[in-house]
Protein backbone atom coordinates (compact mmCIF):
# COMPACT_ATOMS: atom_id res chain seq x y z
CA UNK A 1 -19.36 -4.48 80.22
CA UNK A 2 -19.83 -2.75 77.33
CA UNK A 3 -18.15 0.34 78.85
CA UNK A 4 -14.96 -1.80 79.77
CA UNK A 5 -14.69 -3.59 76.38
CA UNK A 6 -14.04 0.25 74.88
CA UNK A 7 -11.85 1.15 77.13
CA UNK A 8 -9.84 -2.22 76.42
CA UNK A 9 -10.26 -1.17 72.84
CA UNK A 10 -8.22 2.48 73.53
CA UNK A 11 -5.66 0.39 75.47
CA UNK A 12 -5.62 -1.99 72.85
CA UNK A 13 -4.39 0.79 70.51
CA UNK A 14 -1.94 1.90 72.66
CA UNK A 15 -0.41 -1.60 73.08
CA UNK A 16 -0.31 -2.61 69.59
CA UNK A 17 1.26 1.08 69.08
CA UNK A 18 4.06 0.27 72.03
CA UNK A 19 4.43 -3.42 70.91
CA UNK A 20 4.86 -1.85 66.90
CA UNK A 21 7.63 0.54 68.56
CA UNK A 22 9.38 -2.20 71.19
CA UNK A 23 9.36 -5.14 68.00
CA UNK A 24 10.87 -2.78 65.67
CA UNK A 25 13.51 -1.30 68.32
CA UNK A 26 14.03 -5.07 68.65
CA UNK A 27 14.33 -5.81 65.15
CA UNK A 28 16.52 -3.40 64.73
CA UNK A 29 19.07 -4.69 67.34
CA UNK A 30 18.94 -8.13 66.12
CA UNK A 31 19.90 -6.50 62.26
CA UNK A 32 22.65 -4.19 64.06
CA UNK A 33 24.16 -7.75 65.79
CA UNK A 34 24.54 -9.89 62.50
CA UNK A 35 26.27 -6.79 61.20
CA UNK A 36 28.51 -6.74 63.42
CA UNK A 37 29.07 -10.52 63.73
CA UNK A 38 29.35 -10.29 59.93
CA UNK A 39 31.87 -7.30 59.96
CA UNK A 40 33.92 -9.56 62.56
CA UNK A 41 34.06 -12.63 60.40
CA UNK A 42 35.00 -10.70 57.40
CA UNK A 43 38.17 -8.99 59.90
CA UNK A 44 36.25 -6.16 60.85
CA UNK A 45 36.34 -4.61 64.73
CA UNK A 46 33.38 -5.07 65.56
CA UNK A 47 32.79 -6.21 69.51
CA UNK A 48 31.34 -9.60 70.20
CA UNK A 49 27.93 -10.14 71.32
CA UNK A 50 27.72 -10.81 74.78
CA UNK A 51 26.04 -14.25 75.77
CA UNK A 52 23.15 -13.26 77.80
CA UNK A 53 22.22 -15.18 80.77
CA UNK A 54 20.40 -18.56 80.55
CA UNK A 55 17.18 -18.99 81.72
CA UNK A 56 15.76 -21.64 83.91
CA UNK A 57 12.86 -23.74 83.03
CA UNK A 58 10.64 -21.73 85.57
CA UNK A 59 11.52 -18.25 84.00
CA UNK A 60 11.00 -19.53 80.42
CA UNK A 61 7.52 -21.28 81.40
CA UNK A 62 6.87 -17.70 83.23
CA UNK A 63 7.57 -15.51 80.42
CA UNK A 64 5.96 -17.67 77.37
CA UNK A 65 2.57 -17.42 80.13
CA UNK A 66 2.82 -14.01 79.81
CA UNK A 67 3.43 -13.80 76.28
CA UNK A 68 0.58 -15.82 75.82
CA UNK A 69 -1.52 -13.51 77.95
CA UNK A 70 -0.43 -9.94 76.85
CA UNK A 71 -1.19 -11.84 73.16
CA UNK A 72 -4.26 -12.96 73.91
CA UNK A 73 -5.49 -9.49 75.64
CA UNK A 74 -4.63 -7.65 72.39
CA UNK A 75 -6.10 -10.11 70.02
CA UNK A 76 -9.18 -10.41 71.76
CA UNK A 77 -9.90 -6.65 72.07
CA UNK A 78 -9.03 -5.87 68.44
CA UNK A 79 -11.32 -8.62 67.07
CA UNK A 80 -14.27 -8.68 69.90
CA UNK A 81 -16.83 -7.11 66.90
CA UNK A 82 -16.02 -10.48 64.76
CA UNK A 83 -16.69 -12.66 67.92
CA UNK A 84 -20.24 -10.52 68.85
CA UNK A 85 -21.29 -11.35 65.21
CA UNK A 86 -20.02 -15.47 65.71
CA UNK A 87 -22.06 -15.76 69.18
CA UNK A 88 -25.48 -14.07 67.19
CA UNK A 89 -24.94 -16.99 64.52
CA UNK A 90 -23.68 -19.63 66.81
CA UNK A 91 -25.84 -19.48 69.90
CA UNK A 92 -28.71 -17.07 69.16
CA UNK A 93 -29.41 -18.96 65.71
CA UNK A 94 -29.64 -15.91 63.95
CA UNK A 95 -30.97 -15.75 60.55
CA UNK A 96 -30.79 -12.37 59.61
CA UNK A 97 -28.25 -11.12 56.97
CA UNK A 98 -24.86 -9.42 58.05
CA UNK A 99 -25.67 -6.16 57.39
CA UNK A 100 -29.39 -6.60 59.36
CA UNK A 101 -27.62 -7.83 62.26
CA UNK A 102 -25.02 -5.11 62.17
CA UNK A 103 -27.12 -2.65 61.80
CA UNK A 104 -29.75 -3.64 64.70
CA UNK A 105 -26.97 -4.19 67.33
CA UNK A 106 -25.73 -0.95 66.65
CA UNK A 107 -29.40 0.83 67.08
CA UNK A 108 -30.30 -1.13 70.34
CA UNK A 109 -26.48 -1.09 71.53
CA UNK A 110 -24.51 1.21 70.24
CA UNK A 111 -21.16 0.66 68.97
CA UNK A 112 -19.75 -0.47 72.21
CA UNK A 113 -22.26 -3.46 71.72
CA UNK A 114 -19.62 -5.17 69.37
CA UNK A 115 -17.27 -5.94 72.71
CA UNK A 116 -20.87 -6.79 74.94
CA UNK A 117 -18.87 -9.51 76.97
CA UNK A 118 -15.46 -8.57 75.64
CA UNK A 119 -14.06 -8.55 79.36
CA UNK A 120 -15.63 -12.21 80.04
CA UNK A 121 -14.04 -13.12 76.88
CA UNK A 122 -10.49 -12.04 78.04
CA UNK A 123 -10.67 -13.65 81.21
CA UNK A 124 -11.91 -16.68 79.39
CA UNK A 125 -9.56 -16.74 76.63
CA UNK A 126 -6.16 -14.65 78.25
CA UNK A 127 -5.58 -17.96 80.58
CA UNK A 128 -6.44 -20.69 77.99
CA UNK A 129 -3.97 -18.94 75.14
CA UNK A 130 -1.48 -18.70 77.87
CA UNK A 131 -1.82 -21.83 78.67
CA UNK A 132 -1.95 -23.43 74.85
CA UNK A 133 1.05 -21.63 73.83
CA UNK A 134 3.29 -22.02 77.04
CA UNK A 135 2.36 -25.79 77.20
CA UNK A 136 3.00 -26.40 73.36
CA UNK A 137 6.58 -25.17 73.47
CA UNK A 138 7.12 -26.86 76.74
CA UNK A 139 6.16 -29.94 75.09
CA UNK A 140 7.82 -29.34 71.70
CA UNK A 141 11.02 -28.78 73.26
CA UNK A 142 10.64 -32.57 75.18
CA UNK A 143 10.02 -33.53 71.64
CA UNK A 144 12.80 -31.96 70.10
CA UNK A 145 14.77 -33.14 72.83
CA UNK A 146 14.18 -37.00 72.37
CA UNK A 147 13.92 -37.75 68.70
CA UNK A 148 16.11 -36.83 65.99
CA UNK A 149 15.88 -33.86 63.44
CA UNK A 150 13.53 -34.49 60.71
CA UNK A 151 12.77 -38.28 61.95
CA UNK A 152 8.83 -39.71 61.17
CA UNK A 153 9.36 -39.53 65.41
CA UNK A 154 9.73 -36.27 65.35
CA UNK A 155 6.53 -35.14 63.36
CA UNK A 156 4.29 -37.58 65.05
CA UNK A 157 5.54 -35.84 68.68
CA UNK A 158 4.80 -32.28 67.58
CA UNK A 159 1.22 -33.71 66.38
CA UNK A 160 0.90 -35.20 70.05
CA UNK A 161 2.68 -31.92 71.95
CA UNK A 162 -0.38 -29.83 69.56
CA UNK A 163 -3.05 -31.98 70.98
CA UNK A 164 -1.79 -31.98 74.23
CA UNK A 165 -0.86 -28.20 74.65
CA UNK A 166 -4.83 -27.79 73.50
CA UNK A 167 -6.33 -30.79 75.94
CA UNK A 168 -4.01 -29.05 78.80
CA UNK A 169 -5.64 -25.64 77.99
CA UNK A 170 -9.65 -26.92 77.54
CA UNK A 171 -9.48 -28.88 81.19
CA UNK A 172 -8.07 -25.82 83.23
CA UNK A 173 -10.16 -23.56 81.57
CA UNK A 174 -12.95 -25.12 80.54
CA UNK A 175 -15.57 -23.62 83.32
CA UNK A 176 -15.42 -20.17 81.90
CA UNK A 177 -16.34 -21.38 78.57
CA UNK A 178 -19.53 -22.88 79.83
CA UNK A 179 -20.29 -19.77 81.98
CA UNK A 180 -20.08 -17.31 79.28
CA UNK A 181 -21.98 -19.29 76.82
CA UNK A 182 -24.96 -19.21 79.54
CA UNK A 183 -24.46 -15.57 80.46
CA UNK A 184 -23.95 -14.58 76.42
CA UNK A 185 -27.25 -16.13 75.12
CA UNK A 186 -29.81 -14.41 74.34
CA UNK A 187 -32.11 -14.01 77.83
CA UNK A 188 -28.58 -15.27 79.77
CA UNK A 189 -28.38 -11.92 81.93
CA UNK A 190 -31.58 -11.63 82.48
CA UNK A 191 -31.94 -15.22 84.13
CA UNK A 192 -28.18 -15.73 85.69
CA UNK A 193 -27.86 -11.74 86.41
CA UNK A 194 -23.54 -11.12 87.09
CA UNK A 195 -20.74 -13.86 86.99
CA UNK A 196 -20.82 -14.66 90.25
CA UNK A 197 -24.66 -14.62 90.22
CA UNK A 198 -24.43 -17.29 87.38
CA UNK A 199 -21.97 -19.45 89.11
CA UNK A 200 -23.81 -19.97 92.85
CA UNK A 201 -27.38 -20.67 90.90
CA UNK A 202 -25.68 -22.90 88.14
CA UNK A 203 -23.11 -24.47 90.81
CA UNK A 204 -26.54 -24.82 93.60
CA UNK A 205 -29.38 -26.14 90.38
CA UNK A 206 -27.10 -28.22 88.55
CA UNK A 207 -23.89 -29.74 90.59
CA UNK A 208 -20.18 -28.61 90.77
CA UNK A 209 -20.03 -30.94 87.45
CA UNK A 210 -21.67 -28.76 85.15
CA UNK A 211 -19.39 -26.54 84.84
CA UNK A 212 -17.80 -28.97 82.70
CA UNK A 213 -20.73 -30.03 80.43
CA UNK A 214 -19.83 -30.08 76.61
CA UNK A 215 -15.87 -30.88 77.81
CA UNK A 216 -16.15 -34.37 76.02
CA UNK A 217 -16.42 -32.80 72.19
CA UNK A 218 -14.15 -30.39 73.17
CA UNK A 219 -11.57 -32.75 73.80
CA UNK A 220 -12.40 -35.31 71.23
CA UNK A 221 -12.25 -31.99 68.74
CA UNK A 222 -9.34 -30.79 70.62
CA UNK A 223 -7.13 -33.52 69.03
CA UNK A 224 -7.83 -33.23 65.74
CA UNK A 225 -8.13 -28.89 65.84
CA UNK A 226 -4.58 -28.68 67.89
CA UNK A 227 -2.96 -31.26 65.68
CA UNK A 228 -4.01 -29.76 62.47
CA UNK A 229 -3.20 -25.91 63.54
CA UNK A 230 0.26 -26.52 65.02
CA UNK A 231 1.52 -29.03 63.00
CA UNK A 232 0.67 -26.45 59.43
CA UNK A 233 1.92 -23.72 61.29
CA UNK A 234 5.11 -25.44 62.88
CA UNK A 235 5.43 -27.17 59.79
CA UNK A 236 5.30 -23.96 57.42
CA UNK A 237 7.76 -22.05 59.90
CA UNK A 238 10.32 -24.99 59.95
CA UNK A 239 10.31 -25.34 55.90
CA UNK A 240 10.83 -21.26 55.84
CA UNK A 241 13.53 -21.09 58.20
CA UNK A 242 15.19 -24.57 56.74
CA UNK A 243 15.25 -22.10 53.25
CA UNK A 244 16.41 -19.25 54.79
CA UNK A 245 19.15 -21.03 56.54
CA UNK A 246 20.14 -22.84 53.36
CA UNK A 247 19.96 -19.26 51.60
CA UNK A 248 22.43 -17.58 54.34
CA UNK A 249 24.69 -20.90 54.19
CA UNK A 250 24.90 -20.73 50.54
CA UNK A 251 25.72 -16.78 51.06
CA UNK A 252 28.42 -17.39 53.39
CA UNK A 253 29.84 -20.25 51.24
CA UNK A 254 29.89 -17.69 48.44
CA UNK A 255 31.57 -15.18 50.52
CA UNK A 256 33.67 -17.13 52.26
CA UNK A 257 32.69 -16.48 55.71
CA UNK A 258 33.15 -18.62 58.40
CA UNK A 259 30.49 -17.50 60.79
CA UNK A 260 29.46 -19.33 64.16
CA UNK A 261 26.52 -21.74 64.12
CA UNK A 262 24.30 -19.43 66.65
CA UNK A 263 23.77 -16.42 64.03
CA UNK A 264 21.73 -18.69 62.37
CA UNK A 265 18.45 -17.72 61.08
CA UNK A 266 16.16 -18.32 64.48
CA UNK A 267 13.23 -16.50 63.21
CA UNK A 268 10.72 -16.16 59.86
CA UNK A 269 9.38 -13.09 59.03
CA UNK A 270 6.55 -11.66 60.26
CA UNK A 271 4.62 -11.26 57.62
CA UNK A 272 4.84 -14.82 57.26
CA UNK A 273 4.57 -15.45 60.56
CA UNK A 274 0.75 -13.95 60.15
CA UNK A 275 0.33 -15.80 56.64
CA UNK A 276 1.57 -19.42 58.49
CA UNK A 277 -1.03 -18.36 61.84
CA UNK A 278 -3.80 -17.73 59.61
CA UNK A 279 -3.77 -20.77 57.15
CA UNK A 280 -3.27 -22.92 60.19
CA UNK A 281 -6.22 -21.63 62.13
CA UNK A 282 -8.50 -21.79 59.00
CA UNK A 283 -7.54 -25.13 58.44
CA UNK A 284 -8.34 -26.19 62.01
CA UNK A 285 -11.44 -24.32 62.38
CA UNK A 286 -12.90 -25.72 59.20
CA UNK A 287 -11.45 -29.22 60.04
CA UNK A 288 -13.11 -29.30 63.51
CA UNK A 289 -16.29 -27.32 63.31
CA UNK A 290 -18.89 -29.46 63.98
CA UNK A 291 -17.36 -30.47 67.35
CA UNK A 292 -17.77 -26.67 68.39
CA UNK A 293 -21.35 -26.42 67.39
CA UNK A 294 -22.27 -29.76 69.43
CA UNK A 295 -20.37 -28.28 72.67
CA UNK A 296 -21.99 -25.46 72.68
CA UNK A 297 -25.34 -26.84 72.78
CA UNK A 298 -24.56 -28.80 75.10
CA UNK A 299 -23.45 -26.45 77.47
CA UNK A 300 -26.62 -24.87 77.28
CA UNK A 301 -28.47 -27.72 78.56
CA UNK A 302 -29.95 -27.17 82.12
CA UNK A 303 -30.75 -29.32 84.65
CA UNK A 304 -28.98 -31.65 87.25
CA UNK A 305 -25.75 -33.06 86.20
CA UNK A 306 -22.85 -35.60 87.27
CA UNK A 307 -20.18 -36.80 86.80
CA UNK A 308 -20.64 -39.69 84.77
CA UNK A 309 -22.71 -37.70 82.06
CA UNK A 310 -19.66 -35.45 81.88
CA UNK A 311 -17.17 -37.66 81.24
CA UNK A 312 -17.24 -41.40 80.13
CA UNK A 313 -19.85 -43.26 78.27
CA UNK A 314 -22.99 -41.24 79.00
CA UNK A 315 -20.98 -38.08 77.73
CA UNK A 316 -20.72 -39.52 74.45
CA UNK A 317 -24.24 -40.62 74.13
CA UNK A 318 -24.99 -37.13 74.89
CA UNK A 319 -22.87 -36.05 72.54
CA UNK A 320 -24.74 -38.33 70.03
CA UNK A 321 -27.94 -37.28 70.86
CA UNK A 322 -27.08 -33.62 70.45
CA UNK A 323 -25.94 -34.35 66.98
CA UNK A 324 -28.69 -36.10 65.51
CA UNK A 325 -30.75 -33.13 67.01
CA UNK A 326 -28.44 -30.61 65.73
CA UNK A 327 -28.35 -32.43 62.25
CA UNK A 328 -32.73 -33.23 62.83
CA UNK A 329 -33.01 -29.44 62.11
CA UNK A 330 -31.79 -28.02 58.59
CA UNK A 331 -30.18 -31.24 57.81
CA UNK A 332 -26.01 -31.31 57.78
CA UNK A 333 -25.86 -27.85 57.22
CA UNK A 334 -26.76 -26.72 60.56
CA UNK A 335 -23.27 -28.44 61.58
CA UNK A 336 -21.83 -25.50 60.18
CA UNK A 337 -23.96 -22.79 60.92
CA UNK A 338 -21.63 -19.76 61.94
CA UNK A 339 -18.65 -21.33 60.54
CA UNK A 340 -18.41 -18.02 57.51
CA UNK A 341 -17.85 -15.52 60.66
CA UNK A 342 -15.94 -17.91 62.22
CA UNK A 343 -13.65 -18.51 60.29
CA UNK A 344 -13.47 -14.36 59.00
CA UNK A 345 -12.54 -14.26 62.93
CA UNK A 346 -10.32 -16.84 62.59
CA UNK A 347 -7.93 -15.81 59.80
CA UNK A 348 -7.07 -12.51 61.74
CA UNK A 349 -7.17 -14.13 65.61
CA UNK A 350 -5.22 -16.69 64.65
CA UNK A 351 -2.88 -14.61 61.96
CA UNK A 352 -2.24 -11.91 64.88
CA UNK A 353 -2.40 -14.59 67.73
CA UNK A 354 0.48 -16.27 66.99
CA UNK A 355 2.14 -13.22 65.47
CA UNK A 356 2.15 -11.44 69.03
CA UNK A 357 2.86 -14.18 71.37
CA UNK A 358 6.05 -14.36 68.85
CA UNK A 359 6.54 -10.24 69.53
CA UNK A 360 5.67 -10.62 73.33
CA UNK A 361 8.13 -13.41 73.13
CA UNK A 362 10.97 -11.30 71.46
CA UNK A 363 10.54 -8.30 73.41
CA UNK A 364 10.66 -10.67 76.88
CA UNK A 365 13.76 -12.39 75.31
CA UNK A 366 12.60 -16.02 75.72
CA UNK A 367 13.08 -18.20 72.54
């Protein structure tokens, strides 16, 4: 595993190196179009841009899934040392300093002990991103669709199409997450063995339904955590292209061009597309944390399971129970034990996250 995660690391270097390249060739293109558009406004020659062909719904969904993937792939690899430090903290209840914890993982491990898992994290992760990001803009544009610009409508639908796009994402993918907590612990391979080893005894000891224990506070902190991330990070892209649209109006008033409504400003910058990713990830991280400490203790609850203490009622007695006992320990603090790695993880994942699936978007020329 270990092996694997460097490798992903080298081709992770080569991908942000080709996606630097493609996004700047793109960039570049865009720039060389509102010249020209700008040239022809002013009476210049310059040719018109073509209108490209439309999409259908099918090919947009398909090429904002694989946005969301190659995205996710990249992130994941770059930042799988941050994520090896989180599970020590999180799950292993570390209590050794930083630099301790560093420093033994690297004399029992090795460096390619920092992405132990990293491939059970992509395959975890690659789908659910995917998923989040296709289904957010699917929903947005329903959204966008049905209520008018800047109505109270509006906002509240983009809250709803965040908590949604994150609730679609945690049902599909939700299994994985429980099987790499159990496989990631610390004694996990030595009891489960491989993946598939871990799936027949969990699936054969505990019931198909276990595979979904811990789902209830990840939807309940789903709602909040997707609400709070997209809405600051939709919110703080809207307000910078509503400026820079009211800067390039004001331009072409001054100027006295008359150019078409479609070489509008469509897209922020991208350092600001990493500043807007990163604020909104911190703030739904910090906003949410709890919730993610609770799930993943109780996904690491054996024994038989069911349905009904899955979902319903019994869930969220569970869930109750598992906080007292969490909070029965160091007090309230032990809600947020990991949360400082976490959220140094975040700020970058969720900086760079967004800022590829924007590239991957751009480069597969689907809005």
């Amino acid at each position: 595993m270990g092996t694997a995660g460097g490798a992903g690391a080298g081709a992770g270097g080569r991908r942000w190196r080709f996606l630097a390249a493609a996004a700047t060739r793109a960039a570049a293109t865009k720039a060389a179009t509102g010249r020209g558009a700008t040239r022809k406004a002013n009476g210049g020659g310059a040719k018109p841009r073509r209108r490209e062909k439309k999409l259908s719904r099918k090919e947009e969904a398909g090429r904002r899934l694989a946005s969301g993937t190659l995205a996710t792939v990249c992130v994941r690899t770059v930042l799988a040392p941050l994520e090896r430090v989180k599970i020590e903290y999180l799950l292993n209840r570390s209590a050794l300093k930083l630099e301790a914890m560093v420093g033994g993982i690297l004399r029992t491990e090795g460096a390619l002990g920092f992405w132990k898992g990293n491939m059970l994290n992509i395959a975890r992760t690659a789908p659910f991103k995917a998923i989040n990001f296709c289904a957010f803009d699917t929903y947005r544009e329903i959204v966008n669709r049905t209520f008018p610009e800047g109505s109270d409508a509006r906002k509240i639908g983009l809250v709803c199409a965040g908590a949604g796009a994150g609730m679609t994402a945690v049902v599909t993918c939700f299994p994985m997450d429980v099987l790499r907590t159990r496989l990631l612990t610390t004694g996990g391979k030595e009891k489960y063995g491989s993946f598939f080893a871990c799936v027949k005894m969990m699936y054969r000891q505990e019931g198909a339904s276990t595979f979904y224990r811990g789902i209830t506070p990840a939807l309940v902190s789903m709602v909040p955590n997707a609400a709070v991330y997209y809405s600051v990070y939709d919110g703080l892209k809207n307000r910078r292209l509503a400026q820079l649209n009211a800067e390039l109006a004001a331009t072409r008033k001054k100027s006295g061009s008359k150019q078409a409504e479609e070489n509008s400003v469509k897209n922020i910058e991208q350092k600001n597309m990493m500043l807007y990713g990163a604020v909104a990830g911190v703030a739904s991280e910090a906003s949410t944390y709890p919730f993610e400490v609770i799930r993943r203790r109780m996904q690491m609850q054996s024994g038989r399971s069911s349905t009904a203490m899955v979902f319903g009622r019994k869930a969220l007695l569970s869930m109750a129970t598992t906080l007292r006992s969490v909070a029965r320990e160091s007090g309230l603090k032990s809600l947020y034990a990991g949360l400082g790695p976490s959220c140094v993880q975040v700020l970058p994942s969720a900086a760079l996250g967004y800022y590829t699936y924007e590239m991957f978007k751009l480069l597969l020329e689907v809005d």
